[in-house]
PDB file of N, CA and C in Angstrom:
ATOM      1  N   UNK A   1      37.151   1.962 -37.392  1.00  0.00           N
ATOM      2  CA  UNK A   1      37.226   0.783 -36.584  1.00  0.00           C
ATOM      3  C   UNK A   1      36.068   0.741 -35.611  1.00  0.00           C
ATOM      4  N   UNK A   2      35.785  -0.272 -35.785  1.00  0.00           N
ATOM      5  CA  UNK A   2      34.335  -0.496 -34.826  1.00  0.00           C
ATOM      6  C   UNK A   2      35.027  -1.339 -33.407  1.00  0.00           C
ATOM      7  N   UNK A   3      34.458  -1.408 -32.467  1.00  0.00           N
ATOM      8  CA  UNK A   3      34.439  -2.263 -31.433  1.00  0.00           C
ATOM      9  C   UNK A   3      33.233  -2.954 -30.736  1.00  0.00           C
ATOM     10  N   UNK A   4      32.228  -2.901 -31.705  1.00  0.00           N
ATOM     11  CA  UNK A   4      30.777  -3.587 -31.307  1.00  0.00           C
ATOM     12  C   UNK A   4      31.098  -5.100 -31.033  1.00  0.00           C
ATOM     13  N   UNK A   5      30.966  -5.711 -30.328  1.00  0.00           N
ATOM     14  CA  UNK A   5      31.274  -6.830 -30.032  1.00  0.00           C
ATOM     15  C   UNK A   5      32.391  -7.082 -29.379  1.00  0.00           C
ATOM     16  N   UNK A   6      33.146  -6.145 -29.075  1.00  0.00           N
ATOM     17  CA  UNK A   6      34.534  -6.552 -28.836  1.00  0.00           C
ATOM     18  C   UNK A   6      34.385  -6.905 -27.395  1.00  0.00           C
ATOM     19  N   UNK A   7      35.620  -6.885 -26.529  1.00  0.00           N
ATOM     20  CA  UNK A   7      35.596  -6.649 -25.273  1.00  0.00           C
ATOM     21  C   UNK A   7      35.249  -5.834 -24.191  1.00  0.00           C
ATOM     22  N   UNK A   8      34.525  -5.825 -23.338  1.00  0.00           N
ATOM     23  CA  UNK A   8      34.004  -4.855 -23.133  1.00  0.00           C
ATOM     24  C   UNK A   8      32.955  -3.811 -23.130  1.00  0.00           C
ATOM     25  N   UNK A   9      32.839  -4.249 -24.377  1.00  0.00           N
ATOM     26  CA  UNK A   9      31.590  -3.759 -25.075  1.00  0.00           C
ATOM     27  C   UNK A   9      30.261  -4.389 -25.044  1.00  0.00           C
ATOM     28  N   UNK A  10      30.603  -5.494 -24.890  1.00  0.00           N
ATOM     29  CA  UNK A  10      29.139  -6.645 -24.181  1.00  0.00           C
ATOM     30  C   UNK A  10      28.442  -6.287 -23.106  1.00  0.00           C
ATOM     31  N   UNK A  11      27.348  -6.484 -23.204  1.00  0.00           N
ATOM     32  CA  UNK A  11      26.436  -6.060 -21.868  1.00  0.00           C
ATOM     33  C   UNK A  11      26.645  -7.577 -20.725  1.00  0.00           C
ATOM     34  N   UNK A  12      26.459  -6.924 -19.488  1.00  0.00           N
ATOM     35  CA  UNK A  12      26.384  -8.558 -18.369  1.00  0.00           C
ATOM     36  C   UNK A  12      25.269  -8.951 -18.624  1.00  0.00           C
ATOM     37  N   UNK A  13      25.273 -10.194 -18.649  1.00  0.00           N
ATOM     38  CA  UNK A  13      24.048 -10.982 -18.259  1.00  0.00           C
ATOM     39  C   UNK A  13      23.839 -11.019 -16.406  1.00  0.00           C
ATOM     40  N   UNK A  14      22.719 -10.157 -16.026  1.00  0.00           N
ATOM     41  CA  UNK A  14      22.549 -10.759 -14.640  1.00  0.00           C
ATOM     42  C   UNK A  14      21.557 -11.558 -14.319  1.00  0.00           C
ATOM     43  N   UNK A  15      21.450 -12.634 -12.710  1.00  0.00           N
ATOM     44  CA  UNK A  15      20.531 -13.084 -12.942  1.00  0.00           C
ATOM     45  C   UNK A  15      19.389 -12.124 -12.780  1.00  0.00           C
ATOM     46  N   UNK A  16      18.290 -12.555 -13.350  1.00  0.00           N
ATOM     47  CA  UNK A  16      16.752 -11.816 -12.904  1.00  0.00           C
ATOM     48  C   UNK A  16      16.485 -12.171 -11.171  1.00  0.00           C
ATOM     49  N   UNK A  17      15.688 -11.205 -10.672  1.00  0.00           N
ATOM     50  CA  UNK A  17      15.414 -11.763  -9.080  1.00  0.00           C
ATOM     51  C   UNK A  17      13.393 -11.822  -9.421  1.00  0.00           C
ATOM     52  N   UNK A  18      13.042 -13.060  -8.671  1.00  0.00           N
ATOM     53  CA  UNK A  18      11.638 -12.817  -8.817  1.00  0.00           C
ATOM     54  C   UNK A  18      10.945 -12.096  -7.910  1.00  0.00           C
ATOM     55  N   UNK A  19       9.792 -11.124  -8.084  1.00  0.00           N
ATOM     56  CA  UNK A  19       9.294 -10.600  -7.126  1.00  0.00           C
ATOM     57  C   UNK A  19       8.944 -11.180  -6.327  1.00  0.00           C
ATOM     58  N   UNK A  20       8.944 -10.578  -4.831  1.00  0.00           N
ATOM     59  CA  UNK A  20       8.780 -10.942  -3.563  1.00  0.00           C
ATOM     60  C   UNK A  20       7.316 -11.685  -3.462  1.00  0.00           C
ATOM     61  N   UNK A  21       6.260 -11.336  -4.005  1.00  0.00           N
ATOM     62  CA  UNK A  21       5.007 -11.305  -3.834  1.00  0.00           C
ATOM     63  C   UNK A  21       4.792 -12.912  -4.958  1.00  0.00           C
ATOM     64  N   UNK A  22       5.542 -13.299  -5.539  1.00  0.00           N
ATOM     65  CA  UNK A  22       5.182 -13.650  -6.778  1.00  0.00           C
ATOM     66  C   UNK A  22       4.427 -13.078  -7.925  1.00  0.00           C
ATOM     67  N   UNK A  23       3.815 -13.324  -8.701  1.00  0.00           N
ATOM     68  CA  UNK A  23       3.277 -12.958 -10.283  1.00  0.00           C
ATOM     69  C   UNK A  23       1.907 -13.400  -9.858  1.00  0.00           C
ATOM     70  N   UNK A  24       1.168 -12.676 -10.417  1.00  0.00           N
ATOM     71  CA  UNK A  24      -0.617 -12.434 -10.376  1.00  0.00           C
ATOM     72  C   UNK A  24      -1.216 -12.106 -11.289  1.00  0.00           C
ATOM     73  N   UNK A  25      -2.233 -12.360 -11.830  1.00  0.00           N
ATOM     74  CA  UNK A  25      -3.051 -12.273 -13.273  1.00  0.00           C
ATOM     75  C   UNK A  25      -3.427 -10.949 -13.251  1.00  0.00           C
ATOM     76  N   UNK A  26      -3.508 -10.110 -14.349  1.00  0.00           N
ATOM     77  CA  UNK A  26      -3.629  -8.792 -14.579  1.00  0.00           C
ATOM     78  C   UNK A  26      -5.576  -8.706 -14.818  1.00  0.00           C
ATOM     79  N   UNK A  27      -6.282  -7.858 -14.659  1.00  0.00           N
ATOM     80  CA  UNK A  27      -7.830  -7.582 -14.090  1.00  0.00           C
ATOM     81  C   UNK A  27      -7.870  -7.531 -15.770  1.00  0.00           C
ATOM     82  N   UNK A  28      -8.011  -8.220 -16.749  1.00  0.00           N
ATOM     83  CA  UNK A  28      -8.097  -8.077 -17.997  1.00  0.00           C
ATOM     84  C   UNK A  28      -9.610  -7.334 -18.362  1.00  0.00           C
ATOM     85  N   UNK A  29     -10.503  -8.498 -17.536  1.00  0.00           N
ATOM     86  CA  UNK A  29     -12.433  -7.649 -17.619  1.00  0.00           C
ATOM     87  C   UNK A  29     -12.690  -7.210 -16.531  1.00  0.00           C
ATOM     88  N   UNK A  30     -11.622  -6.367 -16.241  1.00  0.00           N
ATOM     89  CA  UNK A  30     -12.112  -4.963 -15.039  1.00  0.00           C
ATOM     90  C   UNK A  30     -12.466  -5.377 -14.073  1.00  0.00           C
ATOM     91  N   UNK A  31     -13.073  -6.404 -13.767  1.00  0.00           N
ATOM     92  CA  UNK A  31     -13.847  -6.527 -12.685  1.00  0.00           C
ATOM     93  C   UNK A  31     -13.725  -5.958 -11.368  1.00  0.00           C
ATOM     94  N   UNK A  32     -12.154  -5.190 -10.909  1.00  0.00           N
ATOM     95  CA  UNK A  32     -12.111  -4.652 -10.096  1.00  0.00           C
ATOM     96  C   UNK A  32     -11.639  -3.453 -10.681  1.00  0.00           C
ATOM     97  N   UNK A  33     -11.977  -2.848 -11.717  1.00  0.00           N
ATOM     98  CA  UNK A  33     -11.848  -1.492 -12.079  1.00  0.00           C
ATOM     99  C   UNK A  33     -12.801  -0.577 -11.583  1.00  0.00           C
ATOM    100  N   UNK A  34     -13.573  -0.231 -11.122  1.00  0.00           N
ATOM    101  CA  UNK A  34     -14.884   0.701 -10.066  1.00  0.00           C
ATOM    102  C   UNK A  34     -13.928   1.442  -9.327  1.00  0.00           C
ATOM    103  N   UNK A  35     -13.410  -0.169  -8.155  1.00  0.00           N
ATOM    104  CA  UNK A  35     -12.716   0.198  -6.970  1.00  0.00           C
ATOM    105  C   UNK A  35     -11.435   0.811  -7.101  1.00  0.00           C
ATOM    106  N   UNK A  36     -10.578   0.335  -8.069  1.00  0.00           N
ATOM    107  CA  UNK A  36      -9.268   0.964  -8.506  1.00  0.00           C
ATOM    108  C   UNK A  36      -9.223   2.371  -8.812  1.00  0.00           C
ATOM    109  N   UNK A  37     -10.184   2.826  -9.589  1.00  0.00           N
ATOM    110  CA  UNK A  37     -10.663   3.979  -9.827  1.00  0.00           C
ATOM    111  C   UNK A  37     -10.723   4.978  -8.944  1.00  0.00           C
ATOM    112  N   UNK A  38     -11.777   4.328  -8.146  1.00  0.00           N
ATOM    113  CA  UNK A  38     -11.970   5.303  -6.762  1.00  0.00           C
ATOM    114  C   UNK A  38     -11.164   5.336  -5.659  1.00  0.00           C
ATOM    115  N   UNK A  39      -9.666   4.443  -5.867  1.00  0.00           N
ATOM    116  CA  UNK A  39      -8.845   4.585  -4.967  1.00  0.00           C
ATOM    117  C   UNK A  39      -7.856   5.669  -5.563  1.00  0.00           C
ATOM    118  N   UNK A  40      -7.715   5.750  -7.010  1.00  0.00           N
ATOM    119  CA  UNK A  40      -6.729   6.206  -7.622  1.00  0.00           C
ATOM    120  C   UNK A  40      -7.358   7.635  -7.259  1.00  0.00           C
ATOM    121  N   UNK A  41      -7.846   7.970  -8.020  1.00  0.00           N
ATOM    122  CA  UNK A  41      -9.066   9.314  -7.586  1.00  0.00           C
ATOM    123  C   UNK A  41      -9.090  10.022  -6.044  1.00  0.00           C
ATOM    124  N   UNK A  42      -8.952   8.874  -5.005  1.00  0.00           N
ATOM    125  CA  UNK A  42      -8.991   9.360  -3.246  1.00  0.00           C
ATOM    126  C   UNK A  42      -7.094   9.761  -3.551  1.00  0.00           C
ATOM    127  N   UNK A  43      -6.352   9.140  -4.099  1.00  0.00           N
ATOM    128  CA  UNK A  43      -4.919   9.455  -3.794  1.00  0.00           C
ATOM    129  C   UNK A  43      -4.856  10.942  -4.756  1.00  0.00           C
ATOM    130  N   UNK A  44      -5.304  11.366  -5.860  1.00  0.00           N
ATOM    131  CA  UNK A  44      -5.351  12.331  -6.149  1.00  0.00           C
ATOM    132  C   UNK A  44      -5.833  13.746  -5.395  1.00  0.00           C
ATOM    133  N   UNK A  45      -6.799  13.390  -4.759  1.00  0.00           N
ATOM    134  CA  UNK A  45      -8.127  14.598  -4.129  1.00  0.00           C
ATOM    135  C   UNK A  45      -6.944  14.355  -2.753  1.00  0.00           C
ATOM    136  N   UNK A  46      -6.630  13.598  -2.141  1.00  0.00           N
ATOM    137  CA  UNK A  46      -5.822  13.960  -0.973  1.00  0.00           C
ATOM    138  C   UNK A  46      -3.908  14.025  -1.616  1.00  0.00           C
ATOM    139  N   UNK A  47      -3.726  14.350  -2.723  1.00  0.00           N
ATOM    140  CA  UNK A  47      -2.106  14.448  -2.990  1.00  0.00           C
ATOM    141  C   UNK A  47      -1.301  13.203  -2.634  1.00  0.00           C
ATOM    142  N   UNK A  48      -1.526  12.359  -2.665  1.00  0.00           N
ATOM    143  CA  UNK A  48      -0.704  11.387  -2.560  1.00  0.00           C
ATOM    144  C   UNK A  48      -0.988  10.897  -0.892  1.00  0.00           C
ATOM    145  N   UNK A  49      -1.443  11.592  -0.197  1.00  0.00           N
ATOM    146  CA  UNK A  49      -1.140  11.340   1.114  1.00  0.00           C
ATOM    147  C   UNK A  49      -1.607  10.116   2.046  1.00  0.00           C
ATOM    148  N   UNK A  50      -1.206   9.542   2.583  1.00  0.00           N
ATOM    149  CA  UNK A  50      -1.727   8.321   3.355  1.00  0.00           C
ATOM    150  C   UNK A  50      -3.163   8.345   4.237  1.00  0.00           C
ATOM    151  N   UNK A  51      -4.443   8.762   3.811  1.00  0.00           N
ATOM    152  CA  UNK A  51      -5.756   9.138   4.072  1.00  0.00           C
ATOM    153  C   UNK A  51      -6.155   8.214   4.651  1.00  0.00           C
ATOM    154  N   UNK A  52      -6.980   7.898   5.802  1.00  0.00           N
ATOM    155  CA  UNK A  52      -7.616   6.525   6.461  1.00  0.00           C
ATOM    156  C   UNK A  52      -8.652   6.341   4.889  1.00  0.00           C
ATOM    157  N   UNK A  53      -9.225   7.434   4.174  1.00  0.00           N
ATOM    158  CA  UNK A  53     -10.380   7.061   3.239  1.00  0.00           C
ATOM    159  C   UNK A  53      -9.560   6.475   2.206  1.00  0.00           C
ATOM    160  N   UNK A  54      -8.593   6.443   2.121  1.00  0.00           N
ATOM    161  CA  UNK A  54      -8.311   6.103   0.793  1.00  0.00           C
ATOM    162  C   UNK A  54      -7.186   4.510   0.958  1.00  0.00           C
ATOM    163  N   UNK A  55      -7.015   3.945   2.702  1.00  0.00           N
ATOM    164  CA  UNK A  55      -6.056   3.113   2.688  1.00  0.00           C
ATOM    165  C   UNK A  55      -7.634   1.916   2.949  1.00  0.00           C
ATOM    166  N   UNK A  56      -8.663   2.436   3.030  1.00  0.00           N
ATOM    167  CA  UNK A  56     -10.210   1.518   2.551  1.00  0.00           C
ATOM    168  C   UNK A  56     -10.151   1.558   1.927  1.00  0.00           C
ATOM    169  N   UNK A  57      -9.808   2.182   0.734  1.00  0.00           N
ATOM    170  CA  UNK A  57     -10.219   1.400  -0.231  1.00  0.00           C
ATOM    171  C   UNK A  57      -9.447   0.811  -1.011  1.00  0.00           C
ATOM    172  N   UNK A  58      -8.391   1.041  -0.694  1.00  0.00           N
ATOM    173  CA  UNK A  58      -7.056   0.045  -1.256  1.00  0.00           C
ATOM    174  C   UNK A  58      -7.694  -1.095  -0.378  1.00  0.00           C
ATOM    175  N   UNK A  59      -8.184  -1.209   0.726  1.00  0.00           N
ATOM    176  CA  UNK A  59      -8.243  -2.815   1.561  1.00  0.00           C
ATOM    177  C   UNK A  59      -9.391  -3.544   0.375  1.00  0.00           C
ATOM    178  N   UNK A  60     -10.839  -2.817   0.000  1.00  0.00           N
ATOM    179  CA  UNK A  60     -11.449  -2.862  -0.629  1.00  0.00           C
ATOM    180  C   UNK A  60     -11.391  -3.398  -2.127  1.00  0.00           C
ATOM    181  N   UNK A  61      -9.752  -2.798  -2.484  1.00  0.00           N
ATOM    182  CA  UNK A  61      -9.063  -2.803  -3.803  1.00  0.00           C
ATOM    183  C   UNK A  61      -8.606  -4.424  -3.890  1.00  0.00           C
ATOM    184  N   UNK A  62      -7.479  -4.983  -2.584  1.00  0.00           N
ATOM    185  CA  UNK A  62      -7.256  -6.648  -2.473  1.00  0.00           C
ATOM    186  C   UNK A  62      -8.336  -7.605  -2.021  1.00  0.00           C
ATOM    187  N   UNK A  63      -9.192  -6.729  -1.178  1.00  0.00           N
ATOM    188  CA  UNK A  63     -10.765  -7.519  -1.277  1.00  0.00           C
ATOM    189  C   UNK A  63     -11.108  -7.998  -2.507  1.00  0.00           C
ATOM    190  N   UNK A  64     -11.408  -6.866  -3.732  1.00  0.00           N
ATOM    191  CA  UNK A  64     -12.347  -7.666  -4.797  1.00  0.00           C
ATOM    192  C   UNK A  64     -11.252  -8.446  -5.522  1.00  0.00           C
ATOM    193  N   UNK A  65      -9.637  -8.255  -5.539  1.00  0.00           N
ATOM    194  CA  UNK A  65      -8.792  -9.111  -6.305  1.00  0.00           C
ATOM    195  C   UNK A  65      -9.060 -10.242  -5.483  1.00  0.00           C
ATOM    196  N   UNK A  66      -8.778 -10.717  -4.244  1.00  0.00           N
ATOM    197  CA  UNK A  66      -8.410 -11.736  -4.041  1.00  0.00           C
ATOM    198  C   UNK A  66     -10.294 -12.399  -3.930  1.00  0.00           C
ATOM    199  N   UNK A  67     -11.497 -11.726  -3.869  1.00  0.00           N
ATOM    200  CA  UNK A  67     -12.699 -12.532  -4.079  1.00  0.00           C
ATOM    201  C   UNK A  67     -12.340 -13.350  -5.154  1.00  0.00           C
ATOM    202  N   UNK A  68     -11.754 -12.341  -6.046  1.00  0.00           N
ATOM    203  CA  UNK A  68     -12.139 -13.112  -8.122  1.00  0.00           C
ATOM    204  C   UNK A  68     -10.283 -14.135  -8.239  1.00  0.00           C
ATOM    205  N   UNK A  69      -9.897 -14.396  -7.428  1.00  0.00           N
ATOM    206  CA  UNK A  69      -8.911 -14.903  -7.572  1.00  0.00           C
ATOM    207  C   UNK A  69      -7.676 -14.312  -8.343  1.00  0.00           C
ATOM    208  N   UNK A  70      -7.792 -13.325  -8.377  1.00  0.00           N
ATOM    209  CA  UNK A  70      -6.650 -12.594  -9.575  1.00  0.00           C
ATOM    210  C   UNK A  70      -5.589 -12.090  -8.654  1.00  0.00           C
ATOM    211  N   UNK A  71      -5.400 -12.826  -7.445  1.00  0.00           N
ATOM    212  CA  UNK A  71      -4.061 -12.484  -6.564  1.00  0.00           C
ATOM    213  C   UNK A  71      -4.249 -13.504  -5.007  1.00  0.00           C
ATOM    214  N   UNK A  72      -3.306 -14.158  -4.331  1.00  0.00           N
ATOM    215  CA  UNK A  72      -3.675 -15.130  -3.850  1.00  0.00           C
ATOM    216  C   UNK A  72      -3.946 -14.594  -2.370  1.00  0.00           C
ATOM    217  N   UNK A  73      -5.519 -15.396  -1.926  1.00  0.00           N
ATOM    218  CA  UNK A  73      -6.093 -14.638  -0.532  1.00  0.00           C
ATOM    219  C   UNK A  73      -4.496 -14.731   0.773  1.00  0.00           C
ATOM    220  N   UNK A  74      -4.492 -13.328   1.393  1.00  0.00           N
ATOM    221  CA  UNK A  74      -3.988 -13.153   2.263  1.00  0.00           C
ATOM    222  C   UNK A  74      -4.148 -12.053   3.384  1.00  0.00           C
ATOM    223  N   UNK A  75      -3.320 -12.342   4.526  1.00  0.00           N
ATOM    224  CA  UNK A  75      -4.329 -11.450   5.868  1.00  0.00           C
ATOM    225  C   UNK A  75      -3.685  -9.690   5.317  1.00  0.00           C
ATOM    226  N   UNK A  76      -4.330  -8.727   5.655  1.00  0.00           N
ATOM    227  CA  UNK A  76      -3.986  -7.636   5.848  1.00  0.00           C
ATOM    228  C   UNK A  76      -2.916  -7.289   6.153  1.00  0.00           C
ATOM    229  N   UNK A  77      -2.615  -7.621   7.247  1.00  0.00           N
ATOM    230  CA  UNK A  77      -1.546  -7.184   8.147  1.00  0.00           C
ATOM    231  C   UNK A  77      -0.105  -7.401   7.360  1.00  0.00           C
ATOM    232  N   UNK A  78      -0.373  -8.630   6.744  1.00  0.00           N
ATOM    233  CA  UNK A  78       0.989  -8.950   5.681  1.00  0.00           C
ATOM    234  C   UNK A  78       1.010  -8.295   4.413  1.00  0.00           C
ATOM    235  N   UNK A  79       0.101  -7.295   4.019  1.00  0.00           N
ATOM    236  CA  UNK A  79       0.173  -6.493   2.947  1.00  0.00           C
ATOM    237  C   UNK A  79      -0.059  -5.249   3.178  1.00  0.00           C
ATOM    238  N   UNK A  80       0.675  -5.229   4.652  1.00  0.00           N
ATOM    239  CA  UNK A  80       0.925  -3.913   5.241  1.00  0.00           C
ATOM    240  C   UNK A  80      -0.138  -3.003   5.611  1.00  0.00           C
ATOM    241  N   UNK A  81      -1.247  -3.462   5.840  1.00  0.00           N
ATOM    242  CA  UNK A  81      -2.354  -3.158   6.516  1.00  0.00           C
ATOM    243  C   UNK A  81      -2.252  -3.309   8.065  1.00  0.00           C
ATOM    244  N   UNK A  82      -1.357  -2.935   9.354  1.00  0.00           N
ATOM    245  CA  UNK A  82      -1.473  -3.354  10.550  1.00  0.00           C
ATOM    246  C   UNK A  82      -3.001  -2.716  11.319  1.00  0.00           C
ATOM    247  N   UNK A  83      -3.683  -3.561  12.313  1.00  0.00           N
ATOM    248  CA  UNK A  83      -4.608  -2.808  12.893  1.00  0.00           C
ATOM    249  C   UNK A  83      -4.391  -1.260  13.012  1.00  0.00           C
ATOM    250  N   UNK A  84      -4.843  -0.841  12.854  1.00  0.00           N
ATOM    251  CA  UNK A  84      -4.970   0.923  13.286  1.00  0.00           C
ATOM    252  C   UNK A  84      -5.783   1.295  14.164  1.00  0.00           C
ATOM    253  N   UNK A  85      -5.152   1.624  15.281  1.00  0.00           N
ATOM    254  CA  UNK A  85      -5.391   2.266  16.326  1.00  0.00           C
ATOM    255  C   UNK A  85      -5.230   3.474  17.381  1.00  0.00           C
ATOM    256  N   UNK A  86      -5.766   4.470  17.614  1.00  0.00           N
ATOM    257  CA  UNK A  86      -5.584   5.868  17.659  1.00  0.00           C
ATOM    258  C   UNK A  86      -4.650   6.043  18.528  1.00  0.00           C
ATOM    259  N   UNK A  87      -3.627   6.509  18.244  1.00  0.00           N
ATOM    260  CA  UNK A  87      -2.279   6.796  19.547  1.00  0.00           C
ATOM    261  C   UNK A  87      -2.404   7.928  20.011  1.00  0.00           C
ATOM    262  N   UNK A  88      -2.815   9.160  19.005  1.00  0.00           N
ATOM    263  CA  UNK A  88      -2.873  10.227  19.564  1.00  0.00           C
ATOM    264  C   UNK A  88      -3.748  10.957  21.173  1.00  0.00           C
ATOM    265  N   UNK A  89      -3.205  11.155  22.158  1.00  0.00           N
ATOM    266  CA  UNK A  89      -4.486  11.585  22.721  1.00  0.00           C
ATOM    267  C   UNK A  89      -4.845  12.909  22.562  1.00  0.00           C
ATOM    268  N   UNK A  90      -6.102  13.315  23.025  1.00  0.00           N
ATOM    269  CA  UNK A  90      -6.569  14.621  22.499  1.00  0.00           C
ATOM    270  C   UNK A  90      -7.007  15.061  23.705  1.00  0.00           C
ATOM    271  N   UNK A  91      -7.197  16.444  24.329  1.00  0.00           N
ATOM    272  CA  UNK A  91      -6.866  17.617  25.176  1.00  0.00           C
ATOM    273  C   UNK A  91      -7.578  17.275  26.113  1.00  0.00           C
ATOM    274  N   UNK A  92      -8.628  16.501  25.946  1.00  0.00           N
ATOM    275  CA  UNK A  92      -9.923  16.227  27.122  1.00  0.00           C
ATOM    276  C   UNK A  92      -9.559  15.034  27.441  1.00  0.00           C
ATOM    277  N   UNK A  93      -9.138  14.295  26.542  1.00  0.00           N
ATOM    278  CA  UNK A  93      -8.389  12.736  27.381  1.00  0.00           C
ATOM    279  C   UNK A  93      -7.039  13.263  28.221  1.00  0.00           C
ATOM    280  N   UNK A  94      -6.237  14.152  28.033  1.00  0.00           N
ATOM    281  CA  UNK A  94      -5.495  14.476  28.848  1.00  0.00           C
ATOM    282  C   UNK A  94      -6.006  15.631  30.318  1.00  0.00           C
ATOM    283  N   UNK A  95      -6.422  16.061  29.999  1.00  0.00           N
ATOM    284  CA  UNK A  95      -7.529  16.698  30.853  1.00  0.00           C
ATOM    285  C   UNK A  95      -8.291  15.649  32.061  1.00  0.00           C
ATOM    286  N   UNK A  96      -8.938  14.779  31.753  1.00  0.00           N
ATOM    287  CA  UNK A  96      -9.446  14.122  32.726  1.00  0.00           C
ATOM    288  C   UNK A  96      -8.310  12.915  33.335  1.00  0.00           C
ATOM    289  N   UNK A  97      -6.978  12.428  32.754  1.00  0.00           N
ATOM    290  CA  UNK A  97      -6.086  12.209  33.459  1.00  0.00           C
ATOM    291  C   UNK A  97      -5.119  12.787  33.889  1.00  0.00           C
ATOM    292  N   UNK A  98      -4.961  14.256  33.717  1.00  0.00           N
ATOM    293  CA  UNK A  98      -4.044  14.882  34.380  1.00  0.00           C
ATOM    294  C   UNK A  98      -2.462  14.659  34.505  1.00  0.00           C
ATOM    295  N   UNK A  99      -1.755  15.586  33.886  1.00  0.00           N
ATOM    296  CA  UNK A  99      -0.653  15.174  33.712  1.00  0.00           C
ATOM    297  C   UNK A  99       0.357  15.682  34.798  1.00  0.00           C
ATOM    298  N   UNK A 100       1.577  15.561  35.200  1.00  0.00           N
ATOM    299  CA  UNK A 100       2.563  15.509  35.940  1.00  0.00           C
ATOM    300  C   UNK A 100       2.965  17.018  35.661  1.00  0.00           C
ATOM    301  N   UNK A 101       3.115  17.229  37.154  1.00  0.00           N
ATOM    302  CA  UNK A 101       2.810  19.068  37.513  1.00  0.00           C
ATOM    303  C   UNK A 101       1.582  19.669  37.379  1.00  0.00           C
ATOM    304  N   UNK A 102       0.666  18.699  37.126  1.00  0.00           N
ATOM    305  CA  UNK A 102      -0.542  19.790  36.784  1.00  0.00           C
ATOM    306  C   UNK A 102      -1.271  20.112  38.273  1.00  0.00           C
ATOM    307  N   UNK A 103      -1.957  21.339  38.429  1.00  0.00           N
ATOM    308  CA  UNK A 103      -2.518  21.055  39.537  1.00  0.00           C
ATOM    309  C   UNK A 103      -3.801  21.427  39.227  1.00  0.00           C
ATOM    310  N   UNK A 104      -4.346  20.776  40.044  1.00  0.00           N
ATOM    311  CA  UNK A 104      -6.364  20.258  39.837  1.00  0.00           C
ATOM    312  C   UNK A 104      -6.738  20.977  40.637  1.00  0.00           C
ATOM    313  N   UNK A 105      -7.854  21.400  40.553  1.00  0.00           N
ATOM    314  CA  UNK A 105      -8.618  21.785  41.576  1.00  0.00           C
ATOM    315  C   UNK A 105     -10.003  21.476  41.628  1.00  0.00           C
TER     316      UNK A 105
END
């Protein structure tokens, strides 16, 4: 006895959801294959890791898509590029403002 078809046995139909970004033409004549390359390559040589060298050239990477139209122009910041700006301070910037308890002489 089979039950292929029976009850149950049907798969759901769900709806599809469309991507957030919409749909974009795939780089068929490379034209931004150089840069892809050398981004893929910076994520390798640094392990995956989030590198200032390698999040250039991903900027570099939606630069030449959106020059050649193969993805639609938009700002940075909305493709998760926010300004970057150094939060850290370092020993001599704390040094010449002096921190709480310190004593100067």
């Amino acid at each position: 006895m089979s039950t292929f078809g029976g009850p149950g046995g049907r798969q759901l139909a769900g709806k599809p959801t469309p991507p957030e970004r919409g749909s974009f033409p795939l780089d068929h004549d490379g034209e931004c294959k150089s840069v892809m390359t050398s981004y893929l390559a910076c994520m390798k040589k640094r392990k995956g890791m989030n590198d200032p060298e390698c999040r250039e050239l991903a900027k570099s990477y939606l630069t030449c898509r959106m020059d050649r139209n193969l993805m639609a122009r938009d700002e940075f910041k909305n493709l998760g590029f926010a300004d970057e700006k150094p939060t850290t301070a370092t020993k001599e910037d704390s040094a010449d403002k002096g921190e709480k308890g310190e004593l100067r002489w």
